[in-house]
Protein backbone atom coordinates (compact mmCIF):
# COMPACT_ATOMS: atom_id res chain seq x y z
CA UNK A 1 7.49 -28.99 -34.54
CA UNK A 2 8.03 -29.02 -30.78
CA UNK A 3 6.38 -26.63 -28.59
CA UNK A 4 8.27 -25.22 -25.78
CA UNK A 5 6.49 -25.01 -22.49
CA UNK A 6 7.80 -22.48 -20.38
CA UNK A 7 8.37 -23.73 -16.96
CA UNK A 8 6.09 -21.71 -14.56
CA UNK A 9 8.42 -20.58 -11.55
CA UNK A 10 6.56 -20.22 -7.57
CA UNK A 11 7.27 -16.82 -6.29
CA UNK A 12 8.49 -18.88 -3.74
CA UNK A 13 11.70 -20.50 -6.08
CA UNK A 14 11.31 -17.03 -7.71
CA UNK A 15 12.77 -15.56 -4.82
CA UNK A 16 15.46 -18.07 -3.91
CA UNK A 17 16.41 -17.66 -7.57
CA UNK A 18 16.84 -14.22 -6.62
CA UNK A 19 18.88 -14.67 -3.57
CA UNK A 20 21.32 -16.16 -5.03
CA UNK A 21 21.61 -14.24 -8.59
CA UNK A 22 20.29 -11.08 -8.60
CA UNK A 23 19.61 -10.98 -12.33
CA UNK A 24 16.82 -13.08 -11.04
CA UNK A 25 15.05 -10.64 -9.32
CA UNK A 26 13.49 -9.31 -12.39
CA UNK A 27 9.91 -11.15 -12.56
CA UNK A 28 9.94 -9.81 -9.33
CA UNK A 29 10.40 -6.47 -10.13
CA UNK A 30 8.09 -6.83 -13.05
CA UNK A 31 5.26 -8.27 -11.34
CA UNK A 32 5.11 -6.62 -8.24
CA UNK A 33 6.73 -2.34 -10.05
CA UNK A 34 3.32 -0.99 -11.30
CA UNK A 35 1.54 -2.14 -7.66
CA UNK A 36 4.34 -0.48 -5.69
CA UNK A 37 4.39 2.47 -7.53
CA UNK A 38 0.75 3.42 -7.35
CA UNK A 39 1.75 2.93 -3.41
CA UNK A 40 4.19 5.11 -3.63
CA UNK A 41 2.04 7.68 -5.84
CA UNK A 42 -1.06 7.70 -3.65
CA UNK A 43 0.97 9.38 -0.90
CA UNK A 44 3.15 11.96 -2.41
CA UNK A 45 0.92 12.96 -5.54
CA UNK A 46 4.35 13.59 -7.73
CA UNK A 47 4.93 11.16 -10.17
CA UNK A 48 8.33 12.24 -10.60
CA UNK A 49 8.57 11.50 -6.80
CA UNK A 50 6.74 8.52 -7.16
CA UNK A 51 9.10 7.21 -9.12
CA UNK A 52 12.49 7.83 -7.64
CA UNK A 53 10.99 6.75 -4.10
CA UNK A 54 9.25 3.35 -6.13
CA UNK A 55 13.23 2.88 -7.54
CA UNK A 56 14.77 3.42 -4.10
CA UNK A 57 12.52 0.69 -2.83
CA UNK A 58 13.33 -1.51 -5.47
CA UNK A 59 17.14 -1.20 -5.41
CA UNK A 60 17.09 -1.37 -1.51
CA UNK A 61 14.72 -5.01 -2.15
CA UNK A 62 17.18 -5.95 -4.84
CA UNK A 63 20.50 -5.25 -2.59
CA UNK A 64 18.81 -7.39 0.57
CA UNK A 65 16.77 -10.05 -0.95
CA UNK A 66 19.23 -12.14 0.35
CA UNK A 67 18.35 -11.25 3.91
CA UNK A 68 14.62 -11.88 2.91
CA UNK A 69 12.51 -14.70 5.24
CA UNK A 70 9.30 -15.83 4.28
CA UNK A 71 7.35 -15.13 7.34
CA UNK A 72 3.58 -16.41 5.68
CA UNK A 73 3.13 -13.26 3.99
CA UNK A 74 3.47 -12.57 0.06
CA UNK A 75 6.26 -10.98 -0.56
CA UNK A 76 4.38 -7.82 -1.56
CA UNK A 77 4.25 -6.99 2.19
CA UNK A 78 8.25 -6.50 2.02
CA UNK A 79 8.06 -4.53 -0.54
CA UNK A 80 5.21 -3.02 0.76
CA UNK A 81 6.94 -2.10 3.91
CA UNK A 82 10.71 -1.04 2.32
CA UNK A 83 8.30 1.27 0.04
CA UNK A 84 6.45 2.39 3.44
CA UNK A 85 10.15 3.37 4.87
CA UNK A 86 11.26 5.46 2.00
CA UNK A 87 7.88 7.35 1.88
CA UNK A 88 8.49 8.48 5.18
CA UNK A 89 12.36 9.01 4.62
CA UNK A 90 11.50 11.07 2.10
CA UNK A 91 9.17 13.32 4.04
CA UNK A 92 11.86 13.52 6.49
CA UNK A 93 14.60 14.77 4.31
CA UNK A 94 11.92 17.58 2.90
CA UNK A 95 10.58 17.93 6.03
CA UNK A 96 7.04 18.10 3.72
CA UNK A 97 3.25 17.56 5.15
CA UNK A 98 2.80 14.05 4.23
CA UNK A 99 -0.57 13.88 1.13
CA UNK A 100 -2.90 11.67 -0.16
CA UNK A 101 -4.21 11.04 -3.50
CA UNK A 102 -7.36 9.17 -3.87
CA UNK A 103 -9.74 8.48 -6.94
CA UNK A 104 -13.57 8.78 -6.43
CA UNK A 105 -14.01 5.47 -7.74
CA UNK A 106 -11.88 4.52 -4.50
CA UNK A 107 -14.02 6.34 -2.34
CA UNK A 108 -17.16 3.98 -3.02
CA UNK A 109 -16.35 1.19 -1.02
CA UNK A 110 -15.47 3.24 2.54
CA UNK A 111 -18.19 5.64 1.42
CA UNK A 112 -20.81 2.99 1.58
CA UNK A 113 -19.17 1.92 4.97
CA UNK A 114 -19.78 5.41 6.97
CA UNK A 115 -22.61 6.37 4.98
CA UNK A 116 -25.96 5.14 5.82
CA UNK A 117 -27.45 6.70 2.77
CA UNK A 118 -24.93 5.04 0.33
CA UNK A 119 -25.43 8.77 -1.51
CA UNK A 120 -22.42 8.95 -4.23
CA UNK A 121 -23.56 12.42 -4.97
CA UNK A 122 -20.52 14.92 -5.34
CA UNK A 123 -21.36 16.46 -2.48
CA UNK A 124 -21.00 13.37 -0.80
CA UNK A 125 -17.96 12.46 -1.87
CA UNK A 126 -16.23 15.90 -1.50
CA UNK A 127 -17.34 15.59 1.53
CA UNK A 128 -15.99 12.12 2.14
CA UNK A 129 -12.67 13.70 0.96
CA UNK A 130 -12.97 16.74 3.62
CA UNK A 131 -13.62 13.92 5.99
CA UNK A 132 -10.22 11.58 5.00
CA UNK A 133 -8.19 14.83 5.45
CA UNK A 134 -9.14 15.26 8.85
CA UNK A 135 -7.69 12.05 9.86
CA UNK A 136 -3.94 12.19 11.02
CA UNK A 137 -1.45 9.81 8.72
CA UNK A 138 -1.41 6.83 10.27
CA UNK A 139 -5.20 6.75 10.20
CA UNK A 140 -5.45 7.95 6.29
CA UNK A 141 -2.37 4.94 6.08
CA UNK A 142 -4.27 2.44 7.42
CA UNK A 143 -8.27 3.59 5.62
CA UNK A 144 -5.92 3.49 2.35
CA UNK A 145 -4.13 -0.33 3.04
CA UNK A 146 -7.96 -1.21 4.12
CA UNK A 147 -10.38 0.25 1.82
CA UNK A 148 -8.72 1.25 -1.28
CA UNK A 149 -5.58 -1.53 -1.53
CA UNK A 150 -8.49 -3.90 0.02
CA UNK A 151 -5.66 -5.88 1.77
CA UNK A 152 -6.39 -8.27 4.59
CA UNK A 153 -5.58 -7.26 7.81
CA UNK A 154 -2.74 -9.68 8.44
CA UNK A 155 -0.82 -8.19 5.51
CA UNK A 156 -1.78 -4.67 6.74
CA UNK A 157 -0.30 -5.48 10.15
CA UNK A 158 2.95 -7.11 8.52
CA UNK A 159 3.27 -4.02 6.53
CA UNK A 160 2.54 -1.27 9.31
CA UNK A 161 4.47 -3.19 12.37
CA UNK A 162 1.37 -3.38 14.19
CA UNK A 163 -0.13 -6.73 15.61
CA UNK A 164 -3.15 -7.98 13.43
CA UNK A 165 -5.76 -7.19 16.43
CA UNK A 166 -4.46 -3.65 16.57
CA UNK A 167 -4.75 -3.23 13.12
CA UNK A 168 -8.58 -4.38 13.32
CA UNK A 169 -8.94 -2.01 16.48
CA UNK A 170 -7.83 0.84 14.81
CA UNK A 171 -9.27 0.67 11.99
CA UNK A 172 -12.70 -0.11 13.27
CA UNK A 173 -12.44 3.54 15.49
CA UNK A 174 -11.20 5.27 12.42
CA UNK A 175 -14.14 4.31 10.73
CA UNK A 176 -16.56 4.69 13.32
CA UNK A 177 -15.07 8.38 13.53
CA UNK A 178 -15.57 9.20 10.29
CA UNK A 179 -19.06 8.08 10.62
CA UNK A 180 -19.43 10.30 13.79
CA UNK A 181 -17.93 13.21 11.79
CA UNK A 182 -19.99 12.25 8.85
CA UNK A 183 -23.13 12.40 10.44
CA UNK A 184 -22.27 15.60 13.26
């Protein structure tokens, strides 16, 4: 008997496939849905929400693939960022206070960061939590993209808009004010 290989596709041809049929978009879509929507779910905490904003992005990526350039980044950053604009289209049309839902198990990593003591005690964490709620929504936006996505600061900046050296700026003062708040 013969064995069939099955070709393994680049994302790269994956997307030109795409471009041109968009029944081609689907390893895409399948790849890249489950990453998107936990995106999508961290900030608005409604799964229902979650995932008519994660199907809005999807449709919108599907509809202008076409217009898609590969700029260096994966093509998780575009997706990334059309998921970004319907979050905050979203917020807009219900004119809600924009939220942010975070595991403890994310917490660790930034924790460790601000925390001299590296002390996962509840306490310490709640109060970690107390601490990311201060921070205004860009800031919790970027600590997220950092610290809990762990994405590279190049992808955060093509996600955000902001240059890569702003993104590093920024984030480096958010953190060092949550370590000023954490230890006040």
């Amino acid at each position: 008997m013969f064995k069939i290989k099955k070709q393994l596709i680049s994302e790269v041809d994956q997307i030109k496939l795409a471009q041109q049929n968009p029944k081609d978009f689907e390893p895409l879509y399948k790849k890249y849905f489950l990453q998107i929507y936990k995106f999508v779910y961290s900030r608005i905490g409604s799964e229902s929400n979650a995932k008519e904003i994660t199907s809005l992005a999807f449709t919108k990526a599907l509809v202008n693939v076409g217009k898609y350039k590969d700029k260096g980044f994966p093509f998780s950053s575009w997706l990334y960022r059309i998921a970004r604009n319907e979050i905050n289209d979203f917020y807009r049309r219900n004119q809600k206070q924009k939220c942010s839902v975070v595991s403890t198990e994310e917490l660790f990593h930034l924790k460790d960061e601000i925390d001299v003591h590296h002390d996962h005690s509840d306490e310490r964490m709640q109060k970690l939590v107390v601490l990311l709620n201060s921070l205004e929504e860009d800031e919790i936006e970027l600590i997220e993209l950092k610290y809990f996505e762990k994405r590279p600061y190049k992808e955060i900046a093509e996600i955000t808009g902001l240059s890569e050296s702003n993104v590093r700026v920024k984030t480096h003062r958010i953190v060092q004010k949550l370590k000023t708040k954490n230890n006040g």
